[in-house]
PDB file of N, CA and C in Angstrom:
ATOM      1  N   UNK A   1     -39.469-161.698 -33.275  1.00  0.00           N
ATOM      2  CA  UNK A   1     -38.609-162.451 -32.403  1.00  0.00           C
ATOM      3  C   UNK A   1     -37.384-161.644 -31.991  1.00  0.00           C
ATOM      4  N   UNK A   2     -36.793-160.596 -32.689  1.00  0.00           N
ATOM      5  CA  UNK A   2     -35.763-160.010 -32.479  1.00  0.00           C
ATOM      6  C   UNK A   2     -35.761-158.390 -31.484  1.00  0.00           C
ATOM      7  N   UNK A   3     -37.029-158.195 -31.236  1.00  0.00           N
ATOM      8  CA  UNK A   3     -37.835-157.359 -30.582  1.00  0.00           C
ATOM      9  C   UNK A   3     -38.369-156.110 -31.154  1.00  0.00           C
ATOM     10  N   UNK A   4     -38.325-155.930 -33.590  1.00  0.00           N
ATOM     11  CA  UNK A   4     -38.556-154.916 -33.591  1.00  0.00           C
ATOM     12  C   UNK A   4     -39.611-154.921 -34.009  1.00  0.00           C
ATOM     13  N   UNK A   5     -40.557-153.643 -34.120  1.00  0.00           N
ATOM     14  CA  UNK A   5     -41.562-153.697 -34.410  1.00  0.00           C
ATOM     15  C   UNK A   5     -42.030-152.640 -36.000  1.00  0.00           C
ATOM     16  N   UNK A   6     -42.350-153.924 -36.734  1.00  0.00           N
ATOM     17  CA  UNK A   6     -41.846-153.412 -38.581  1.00  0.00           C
ATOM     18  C   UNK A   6     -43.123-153.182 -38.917  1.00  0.00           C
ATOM     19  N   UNK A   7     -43.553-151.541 -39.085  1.00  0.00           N
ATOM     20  CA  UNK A   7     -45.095-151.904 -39.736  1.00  0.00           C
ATOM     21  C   UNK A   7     -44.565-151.395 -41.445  1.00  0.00           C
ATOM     22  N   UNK A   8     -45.730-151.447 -42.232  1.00  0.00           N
ATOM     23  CA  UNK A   8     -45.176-151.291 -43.665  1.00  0.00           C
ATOM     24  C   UNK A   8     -46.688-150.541 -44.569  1.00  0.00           C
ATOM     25  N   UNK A   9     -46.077-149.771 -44.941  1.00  0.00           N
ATOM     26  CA  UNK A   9     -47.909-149.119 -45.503  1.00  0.00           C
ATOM     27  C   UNK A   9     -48.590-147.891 -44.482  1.00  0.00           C
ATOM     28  N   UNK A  10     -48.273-147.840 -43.439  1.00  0.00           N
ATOM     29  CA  UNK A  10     -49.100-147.333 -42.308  1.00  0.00           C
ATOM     30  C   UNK A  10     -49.459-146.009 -42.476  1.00  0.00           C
ATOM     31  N   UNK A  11     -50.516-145.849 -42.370  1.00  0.00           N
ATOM     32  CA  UNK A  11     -51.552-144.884 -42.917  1.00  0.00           C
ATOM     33  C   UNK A  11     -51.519-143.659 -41.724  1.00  0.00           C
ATOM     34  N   UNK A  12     -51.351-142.587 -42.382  1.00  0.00           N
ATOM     35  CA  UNK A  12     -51.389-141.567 -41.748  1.00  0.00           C
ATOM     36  C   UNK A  12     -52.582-139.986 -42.351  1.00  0.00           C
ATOM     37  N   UNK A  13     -52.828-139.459 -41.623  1.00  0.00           N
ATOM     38  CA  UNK A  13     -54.099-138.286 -42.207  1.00  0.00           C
ATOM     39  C   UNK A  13     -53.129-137.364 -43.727  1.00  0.00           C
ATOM     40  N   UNK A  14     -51.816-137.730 -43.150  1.00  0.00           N
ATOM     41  CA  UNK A  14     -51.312-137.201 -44.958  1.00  0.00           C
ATOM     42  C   UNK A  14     -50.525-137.948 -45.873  1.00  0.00           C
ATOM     43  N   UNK A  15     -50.826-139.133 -45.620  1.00  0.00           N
ATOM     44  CA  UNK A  15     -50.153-140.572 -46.906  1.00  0.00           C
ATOM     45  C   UNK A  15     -50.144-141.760 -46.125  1.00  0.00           C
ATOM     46  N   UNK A  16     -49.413-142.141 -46.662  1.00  0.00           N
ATOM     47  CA  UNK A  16     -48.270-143.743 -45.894  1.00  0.00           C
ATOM     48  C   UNK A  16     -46.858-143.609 -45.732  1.00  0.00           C
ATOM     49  N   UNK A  17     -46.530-144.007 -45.075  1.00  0.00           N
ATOM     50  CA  UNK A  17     -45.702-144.417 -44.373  1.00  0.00           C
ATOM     51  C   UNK A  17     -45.165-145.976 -45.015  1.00  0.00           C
ATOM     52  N   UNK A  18     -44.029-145.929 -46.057  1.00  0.00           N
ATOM     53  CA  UNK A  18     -43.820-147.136 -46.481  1.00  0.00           C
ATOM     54  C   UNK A  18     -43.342-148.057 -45.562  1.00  0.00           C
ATOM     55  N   UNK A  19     -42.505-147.677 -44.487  1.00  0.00           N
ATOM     56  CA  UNK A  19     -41.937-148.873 -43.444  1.00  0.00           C
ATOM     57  C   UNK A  19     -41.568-147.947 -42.078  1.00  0.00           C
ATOM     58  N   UNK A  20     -41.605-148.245 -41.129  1.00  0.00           N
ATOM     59  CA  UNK A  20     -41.591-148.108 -39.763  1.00  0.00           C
ATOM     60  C   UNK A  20     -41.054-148.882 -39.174  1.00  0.00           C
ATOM     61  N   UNK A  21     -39.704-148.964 -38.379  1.00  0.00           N
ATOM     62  CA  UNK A  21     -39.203-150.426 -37.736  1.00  0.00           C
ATOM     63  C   UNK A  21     -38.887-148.860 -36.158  1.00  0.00           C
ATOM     64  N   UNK A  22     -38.849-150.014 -35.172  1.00  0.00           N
ATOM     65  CA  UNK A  22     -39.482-149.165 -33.628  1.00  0.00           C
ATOM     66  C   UNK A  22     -38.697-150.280 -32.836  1.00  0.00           C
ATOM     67  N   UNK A  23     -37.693-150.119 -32.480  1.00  0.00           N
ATOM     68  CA  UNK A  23     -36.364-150.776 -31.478  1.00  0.00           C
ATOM     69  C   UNK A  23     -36.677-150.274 -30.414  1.00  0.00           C
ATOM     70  N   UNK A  24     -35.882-150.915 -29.151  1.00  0.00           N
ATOM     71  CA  UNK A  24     -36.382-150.016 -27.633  1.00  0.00           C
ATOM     72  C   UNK A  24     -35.890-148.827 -27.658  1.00  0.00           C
ATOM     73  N   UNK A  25     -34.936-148.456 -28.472  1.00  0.00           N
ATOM     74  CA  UNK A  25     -33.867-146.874 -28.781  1.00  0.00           C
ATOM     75  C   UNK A  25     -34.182-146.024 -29.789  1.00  0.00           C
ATOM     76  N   UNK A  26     -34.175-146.996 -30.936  1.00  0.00           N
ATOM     77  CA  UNK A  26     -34.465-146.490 -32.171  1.00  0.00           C
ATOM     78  C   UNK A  26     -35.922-146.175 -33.014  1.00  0.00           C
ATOM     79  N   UNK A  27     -35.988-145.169 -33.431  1.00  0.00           N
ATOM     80  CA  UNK A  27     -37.410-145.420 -34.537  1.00  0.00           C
ATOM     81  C   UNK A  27     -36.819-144.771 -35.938  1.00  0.00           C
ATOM     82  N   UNK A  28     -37.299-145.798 -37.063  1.00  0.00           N
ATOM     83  CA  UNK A  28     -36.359-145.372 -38.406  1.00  0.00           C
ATOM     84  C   UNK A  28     -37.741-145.205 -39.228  1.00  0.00           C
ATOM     85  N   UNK A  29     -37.754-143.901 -40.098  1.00  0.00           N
ATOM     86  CA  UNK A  29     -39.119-143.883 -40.573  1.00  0.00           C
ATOM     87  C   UNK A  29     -37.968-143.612 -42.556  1.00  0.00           C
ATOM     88  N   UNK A  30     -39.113-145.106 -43.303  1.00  0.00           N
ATOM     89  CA  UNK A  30     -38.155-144.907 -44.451  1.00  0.00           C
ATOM     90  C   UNK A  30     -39.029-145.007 -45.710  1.00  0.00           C
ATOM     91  N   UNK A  31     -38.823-143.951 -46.767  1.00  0.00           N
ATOM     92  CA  UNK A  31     -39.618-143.860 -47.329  1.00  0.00           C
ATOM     93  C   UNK A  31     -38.470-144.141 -48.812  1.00  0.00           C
ATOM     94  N   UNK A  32     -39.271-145.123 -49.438  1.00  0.00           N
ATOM     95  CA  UNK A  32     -38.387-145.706 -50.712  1.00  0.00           C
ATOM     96  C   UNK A  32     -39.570-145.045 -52.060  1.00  0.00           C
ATOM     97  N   UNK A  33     -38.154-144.995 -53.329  1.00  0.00           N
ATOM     98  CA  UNK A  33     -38.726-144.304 -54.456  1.00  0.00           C
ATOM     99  C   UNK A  33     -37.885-145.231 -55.574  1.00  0.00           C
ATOM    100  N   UNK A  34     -38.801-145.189 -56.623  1.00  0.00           N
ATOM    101  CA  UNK A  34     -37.584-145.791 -58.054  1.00  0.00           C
ATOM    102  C   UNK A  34     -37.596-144.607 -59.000  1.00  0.00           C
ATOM    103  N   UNK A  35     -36.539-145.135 -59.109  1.00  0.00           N
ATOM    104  CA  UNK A  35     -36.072-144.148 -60.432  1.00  0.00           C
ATOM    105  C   UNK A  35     -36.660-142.769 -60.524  1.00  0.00           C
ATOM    106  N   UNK A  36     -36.444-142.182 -58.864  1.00  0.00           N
ATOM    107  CA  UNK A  36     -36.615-140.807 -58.346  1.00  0.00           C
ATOM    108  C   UNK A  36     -35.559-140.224 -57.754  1.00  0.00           C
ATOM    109  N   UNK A  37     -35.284-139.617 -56.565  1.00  0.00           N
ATOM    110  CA  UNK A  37     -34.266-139.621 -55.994  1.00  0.00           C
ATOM    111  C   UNK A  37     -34.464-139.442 -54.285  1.00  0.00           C
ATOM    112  N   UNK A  38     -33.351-139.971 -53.686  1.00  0.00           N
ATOM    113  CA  UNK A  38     -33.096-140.612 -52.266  1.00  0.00           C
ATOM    114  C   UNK A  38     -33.662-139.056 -51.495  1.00  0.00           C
ATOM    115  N   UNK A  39     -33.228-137.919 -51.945  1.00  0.00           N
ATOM    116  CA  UNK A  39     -34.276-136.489 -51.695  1.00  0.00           C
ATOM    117  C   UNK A  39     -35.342-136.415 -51.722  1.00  0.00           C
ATOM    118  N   UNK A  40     -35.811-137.056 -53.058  1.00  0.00           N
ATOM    119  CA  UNK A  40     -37.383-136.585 -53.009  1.00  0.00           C
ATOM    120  C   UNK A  40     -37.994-137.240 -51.729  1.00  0.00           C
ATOM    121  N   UNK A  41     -37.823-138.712 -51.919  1.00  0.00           N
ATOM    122  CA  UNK A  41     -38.489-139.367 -50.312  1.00  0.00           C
ATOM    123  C   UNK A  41     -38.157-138.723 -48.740  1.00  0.00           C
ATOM    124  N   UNK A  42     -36.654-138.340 -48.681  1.00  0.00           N
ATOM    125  CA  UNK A  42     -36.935-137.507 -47.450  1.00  0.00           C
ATOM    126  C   UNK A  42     -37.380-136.636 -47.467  1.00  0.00           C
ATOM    127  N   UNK A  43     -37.650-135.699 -48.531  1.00  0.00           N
ATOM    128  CA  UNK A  43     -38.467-134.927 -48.554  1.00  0.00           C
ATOM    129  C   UNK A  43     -39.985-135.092 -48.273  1.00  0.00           C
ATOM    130  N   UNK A  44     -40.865-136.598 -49.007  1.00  0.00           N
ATOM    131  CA  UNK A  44     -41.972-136.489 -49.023  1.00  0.00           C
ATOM    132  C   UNK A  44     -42.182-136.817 -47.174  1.00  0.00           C
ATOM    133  N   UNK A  45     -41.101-137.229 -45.960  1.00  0.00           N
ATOM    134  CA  UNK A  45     -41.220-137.698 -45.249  1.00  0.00           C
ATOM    135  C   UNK A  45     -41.502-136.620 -44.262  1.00  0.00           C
ATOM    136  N   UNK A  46     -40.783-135.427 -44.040  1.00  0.00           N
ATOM    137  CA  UNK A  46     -40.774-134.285 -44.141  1.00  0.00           C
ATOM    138  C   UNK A  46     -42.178-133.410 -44.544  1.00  0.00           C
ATOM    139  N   UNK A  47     -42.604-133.278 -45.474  1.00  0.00           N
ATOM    140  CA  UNK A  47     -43.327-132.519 -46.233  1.00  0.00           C
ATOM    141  C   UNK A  47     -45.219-133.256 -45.729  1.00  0.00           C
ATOM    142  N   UNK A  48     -44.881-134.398 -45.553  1.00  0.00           N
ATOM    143  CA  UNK A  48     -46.150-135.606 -44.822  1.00  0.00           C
ATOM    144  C   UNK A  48     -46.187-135.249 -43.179  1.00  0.00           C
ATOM    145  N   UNK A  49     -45.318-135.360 -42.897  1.00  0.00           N
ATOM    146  CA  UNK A  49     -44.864-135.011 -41.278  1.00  0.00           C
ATOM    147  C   UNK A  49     -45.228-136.208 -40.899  1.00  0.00           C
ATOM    148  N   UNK A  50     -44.399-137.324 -41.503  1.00  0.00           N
ATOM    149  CA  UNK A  50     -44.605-138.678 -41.004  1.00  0.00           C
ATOM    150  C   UNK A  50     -44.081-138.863 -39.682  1.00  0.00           C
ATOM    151  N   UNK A  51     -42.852-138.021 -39.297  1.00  0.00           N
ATOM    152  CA  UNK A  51     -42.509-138.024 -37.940  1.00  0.00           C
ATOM    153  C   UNK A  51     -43.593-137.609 -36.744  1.00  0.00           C
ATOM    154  N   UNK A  52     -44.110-136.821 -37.124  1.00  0.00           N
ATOM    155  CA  UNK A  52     -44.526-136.497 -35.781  1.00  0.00           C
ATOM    156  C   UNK A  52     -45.601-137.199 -34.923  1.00  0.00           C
ATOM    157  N   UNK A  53     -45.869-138.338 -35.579  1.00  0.00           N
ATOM    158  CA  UNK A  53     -46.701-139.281 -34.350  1.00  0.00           C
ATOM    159  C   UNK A  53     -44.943-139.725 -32.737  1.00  0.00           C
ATOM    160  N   UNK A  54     -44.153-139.773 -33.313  1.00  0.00           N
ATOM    161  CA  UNK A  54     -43.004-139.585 -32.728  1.00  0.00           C
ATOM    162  C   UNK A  54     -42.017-138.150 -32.016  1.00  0.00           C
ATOM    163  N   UNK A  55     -42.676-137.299 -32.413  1.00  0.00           N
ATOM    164  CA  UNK A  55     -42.355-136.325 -31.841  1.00  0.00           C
ATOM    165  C   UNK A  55     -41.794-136.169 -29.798  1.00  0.00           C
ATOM    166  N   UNK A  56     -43.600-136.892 -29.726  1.00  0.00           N
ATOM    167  CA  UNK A  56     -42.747-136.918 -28.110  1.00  0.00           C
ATOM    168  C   UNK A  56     -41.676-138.014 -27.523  1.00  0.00           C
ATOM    169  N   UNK A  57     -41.471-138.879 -28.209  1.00  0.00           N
ATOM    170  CA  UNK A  57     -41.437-140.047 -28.246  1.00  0.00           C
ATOM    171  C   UNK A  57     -39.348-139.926 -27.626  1.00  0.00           C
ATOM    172  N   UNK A  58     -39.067-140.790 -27.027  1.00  0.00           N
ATOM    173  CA  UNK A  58     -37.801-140.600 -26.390  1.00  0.00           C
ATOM    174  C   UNK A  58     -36.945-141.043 -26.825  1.00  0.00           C
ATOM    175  N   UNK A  59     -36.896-142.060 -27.979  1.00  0.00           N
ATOM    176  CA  UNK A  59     -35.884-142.934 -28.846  1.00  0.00           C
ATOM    177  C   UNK A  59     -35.495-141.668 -29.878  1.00  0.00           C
ATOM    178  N   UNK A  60     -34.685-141.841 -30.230  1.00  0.00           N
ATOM    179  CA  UNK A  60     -34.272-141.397 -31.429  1.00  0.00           C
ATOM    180  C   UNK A  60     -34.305-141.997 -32.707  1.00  0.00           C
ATOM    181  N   UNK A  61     -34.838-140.705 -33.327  1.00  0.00           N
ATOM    182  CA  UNK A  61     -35.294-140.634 -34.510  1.00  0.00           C
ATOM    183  C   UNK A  61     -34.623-140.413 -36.425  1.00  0.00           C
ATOM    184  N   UNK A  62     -34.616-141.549 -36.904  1.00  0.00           N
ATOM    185  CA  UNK A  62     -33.950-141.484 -37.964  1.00  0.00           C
ATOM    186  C   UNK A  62     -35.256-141.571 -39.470  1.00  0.00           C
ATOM    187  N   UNK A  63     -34.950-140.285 -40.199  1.00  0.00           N
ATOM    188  CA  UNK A  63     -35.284-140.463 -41.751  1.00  0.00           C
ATOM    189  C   UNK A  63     -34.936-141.000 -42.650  1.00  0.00           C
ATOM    190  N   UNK A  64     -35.081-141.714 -43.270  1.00  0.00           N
ATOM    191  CA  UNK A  64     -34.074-142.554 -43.942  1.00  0.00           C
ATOM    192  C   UNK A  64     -35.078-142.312 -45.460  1.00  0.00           C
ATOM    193  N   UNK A  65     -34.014-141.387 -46.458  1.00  0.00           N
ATOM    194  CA  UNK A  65     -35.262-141.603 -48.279  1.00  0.00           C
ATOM    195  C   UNK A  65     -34.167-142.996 -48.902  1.00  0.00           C
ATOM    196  N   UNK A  66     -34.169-143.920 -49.834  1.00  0.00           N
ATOM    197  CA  UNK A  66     -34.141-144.205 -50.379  1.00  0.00           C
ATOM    198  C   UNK A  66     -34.555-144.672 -51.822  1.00  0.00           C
ATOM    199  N   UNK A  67     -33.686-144.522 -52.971  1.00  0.00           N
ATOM    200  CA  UNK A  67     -33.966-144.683 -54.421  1.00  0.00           C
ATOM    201  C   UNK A  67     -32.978-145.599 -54.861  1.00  0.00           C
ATOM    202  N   UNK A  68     -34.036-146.791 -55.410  1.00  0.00           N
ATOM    203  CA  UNK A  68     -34.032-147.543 -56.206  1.00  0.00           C
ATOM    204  C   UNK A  68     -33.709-147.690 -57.922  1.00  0.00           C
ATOM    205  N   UNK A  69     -33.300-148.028 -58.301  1.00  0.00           N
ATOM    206  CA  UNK A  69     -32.680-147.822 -59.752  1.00  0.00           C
ATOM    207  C   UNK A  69     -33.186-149.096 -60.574  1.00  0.00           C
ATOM    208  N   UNK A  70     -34.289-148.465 -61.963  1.00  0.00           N
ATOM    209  CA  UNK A  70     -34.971-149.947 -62.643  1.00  0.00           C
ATOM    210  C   UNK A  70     -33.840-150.293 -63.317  1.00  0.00           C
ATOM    211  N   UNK A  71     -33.221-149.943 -63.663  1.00  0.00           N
ATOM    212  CA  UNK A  71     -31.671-149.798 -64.840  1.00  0.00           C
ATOM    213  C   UNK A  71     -30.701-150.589 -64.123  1.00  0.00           C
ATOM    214  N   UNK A  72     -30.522-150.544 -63.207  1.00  0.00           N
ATOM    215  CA  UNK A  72     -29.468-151.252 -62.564  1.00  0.00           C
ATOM    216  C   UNK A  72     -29.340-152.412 -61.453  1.00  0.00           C
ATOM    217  N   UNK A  73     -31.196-152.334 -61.149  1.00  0.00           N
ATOM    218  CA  UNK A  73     -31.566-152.621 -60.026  1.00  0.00           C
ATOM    219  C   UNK A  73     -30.994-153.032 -58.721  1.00  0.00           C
ATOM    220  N   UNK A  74     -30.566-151.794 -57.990  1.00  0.00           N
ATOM    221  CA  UNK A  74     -29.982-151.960 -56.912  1.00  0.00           C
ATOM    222  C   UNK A  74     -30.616-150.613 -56.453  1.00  0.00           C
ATOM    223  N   UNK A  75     -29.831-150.560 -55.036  1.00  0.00           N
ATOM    224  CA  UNK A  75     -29.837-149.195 -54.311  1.00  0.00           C
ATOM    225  C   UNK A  75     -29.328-148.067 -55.127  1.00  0.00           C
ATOM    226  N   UNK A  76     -29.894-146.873 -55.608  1.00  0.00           N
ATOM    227  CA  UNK A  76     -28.837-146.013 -56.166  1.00  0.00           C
ATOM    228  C   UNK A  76     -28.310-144.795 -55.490  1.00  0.00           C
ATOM    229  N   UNK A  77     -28.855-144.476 -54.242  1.00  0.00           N
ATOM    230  CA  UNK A  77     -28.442-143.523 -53.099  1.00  0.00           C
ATOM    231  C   UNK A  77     -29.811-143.503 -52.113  1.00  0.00           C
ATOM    232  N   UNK A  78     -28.696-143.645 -50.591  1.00  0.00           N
ATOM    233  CA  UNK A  78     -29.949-143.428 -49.792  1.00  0.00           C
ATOM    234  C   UNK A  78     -29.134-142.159 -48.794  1.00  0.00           C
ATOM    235  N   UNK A  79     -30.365-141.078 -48.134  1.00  0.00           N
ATOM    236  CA  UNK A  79     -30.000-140.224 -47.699  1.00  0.00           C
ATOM    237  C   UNK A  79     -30.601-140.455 -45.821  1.00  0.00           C
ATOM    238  N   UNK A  80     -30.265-140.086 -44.942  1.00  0.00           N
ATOM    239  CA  UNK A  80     -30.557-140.463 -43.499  1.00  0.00           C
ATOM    240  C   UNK A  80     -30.230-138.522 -42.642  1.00  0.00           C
ATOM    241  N   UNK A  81     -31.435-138.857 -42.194  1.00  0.00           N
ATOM    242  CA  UNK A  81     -31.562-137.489 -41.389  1.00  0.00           C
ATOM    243  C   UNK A  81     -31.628-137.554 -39.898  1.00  0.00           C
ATOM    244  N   UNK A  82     -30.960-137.481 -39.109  1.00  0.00           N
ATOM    245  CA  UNK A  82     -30.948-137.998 -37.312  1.00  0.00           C
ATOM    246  C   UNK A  82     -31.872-136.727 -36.631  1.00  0.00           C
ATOM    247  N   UNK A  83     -32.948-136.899 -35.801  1.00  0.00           N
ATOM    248  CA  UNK A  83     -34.050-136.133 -35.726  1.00  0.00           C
ATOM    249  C   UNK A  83     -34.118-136.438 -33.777  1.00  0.00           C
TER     250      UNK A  83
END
């Protein structure tokens, strides 16, 4: 209803893709970890080349890793890469 388009899981020839949200501007590709760190996921996002079904794509592009904390359970750092 709000016009974005949230996929979650989405399968790619080198993993998943935990969440995908796709605004008329924006595309945020975000890959969440526990009790890892907010690096390793941009890294695995990176290292997957989850971006590049977006490559040609004219919105701009954000990485977003986030890590989760079982100990504290909250956010414990998230890192964002503008692409």
């Amino acid at each position: 209803m709000l016009g974005y388009n949230v996929q979650v899981e989405q399968a790619t020839s080198q993993g998943r893709m935990d969440i995908t949200v796709q605004t008329e501007d924006y595309v945020y590709i975000i890959e969440l970890k526990l009790d890892k760190t907010a690096e390793e996921a941009l890294r695995q996002i990176k290292d997957n080349q989850y971006a590049r079904p977006f490559q040609t794509d004219g919105r701009k592009l954000y990485l977003i890793g986030v890590n989760f904390s079982s100990e504290t359970r909250t956010v414990e750092k998230w890192v964002i890469e503008e692409r």
